[in-house]
C-alpha atoms as a PDB file:
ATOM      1  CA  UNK A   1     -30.148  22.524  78.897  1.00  0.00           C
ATOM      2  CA  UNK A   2     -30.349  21.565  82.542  1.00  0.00           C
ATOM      3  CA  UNK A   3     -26.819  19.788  84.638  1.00  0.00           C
ATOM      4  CA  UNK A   4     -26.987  15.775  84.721  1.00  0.00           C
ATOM      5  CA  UNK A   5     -27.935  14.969  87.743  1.00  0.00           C
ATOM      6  CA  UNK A   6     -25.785  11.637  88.774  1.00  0.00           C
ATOM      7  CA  UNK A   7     -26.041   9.677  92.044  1.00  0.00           C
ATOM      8  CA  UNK A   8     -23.448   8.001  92.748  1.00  0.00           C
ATOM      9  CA  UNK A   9     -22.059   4.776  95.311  1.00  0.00           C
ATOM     10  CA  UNK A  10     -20.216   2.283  95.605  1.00  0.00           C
ATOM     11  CA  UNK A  11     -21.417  -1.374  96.855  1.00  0.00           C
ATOM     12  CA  UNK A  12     -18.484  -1.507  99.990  1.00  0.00           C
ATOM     13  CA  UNK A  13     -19.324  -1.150 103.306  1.00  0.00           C
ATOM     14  CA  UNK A  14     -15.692  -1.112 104.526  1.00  0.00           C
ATOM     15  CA  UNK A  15     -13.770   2.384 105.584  1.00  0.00           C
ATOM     16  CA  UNK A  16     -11.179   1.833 103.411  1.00  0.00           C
ATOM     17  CA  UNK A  17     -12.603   0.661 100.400  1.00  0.00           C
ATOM     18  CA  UNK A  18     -10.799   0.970  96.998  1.00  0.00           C
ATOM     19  CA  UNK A  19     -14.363   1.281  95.626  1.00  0.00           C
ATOM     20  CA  UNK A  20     -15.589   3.816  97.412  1.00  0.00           C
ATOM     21  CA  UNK A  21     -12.454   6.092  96.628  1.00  0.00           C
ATOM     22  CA  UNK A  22     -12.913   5.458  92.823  1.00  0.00           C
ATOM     23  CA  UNK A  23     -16.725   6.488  93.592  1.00  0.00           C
ATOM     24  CA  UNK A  24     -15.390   9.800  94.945  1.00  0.00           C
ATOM     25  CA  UNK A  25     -12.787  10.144  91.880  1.00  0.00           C
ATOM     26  CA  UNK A  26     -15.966   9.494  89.219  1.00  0.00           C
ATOM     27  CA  UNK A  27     -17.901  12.077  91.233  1.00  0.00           C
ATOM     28  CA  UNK A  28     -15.167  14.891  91.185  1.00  0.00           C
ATOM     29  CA  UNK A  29     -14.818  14.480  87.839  1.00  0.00           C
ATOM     30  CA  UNK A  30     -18.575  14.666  86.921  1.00  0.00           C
ATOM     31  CA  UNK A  31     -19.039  17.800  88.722  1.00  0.00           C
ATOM     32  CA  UNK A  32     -15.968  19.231  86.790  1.00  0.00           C
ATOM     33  CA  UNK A  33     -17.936  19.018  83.313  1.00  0.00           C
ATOM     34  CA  UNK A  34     -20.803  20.657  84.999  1.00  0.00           C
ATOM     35  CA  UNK A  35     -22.622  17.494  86.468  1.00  0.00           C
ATOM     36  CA  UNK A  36     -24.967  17.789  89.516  1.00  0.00           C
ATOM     37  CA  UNK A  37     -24.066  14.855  91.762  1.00  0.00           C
ATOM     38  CA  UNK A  38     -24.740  13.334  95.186  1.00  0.00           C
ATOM     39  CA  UNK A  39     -22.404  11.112  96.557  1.00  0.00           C
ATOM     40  CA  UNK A  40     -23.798   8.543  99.413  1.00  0.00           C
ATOM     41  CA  UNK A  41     -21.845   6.163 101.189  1.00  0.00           C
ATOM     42  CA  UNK A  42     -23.798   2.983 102.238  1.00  0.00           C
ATOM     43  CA  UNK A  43     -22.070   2.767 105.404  1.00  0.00           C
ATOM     44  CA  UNK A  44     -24.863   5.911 106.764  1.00  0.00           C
ATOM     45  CA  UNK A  45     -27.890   3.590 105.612  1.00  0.00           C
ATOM     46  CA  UNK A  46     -29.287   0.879 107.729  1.00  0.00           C
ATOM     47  CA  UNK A  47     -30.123  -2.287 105.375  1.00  0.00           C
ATOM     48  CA  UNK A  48     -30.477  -6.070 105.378  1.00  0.00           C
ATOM     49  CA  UNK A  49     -27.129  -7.707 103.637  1.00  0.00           C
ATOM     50  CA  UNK A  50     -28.430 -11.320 102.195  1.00  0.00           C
END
């Protein structure tokens, strides 16, 4: 059977977002249990904000 493969984010653009850290806790812990995941921040992405 082939790893999960998870992306994950979090919808907070600021640097020291309590949302982004739980996004990088979630992430850890999905890779522990053999997950294969990509973690993005949205800061890196140019996009509209409506």
């Amino acid at each position: 059977m082939k790893s999960p493969r998870i992306l994950v984010f979090s919808g907070s653009l600021r640097a020291a977002s309590y949302n982004q850290k739980l996004a990088t806790i979630a992430a850890g812990a999905a890779r522990e249990v053999g997950a294969e995941v990509t973690l993005i921040t949205l800061r890196d992405y140019r996009m509209p904000l409506f």
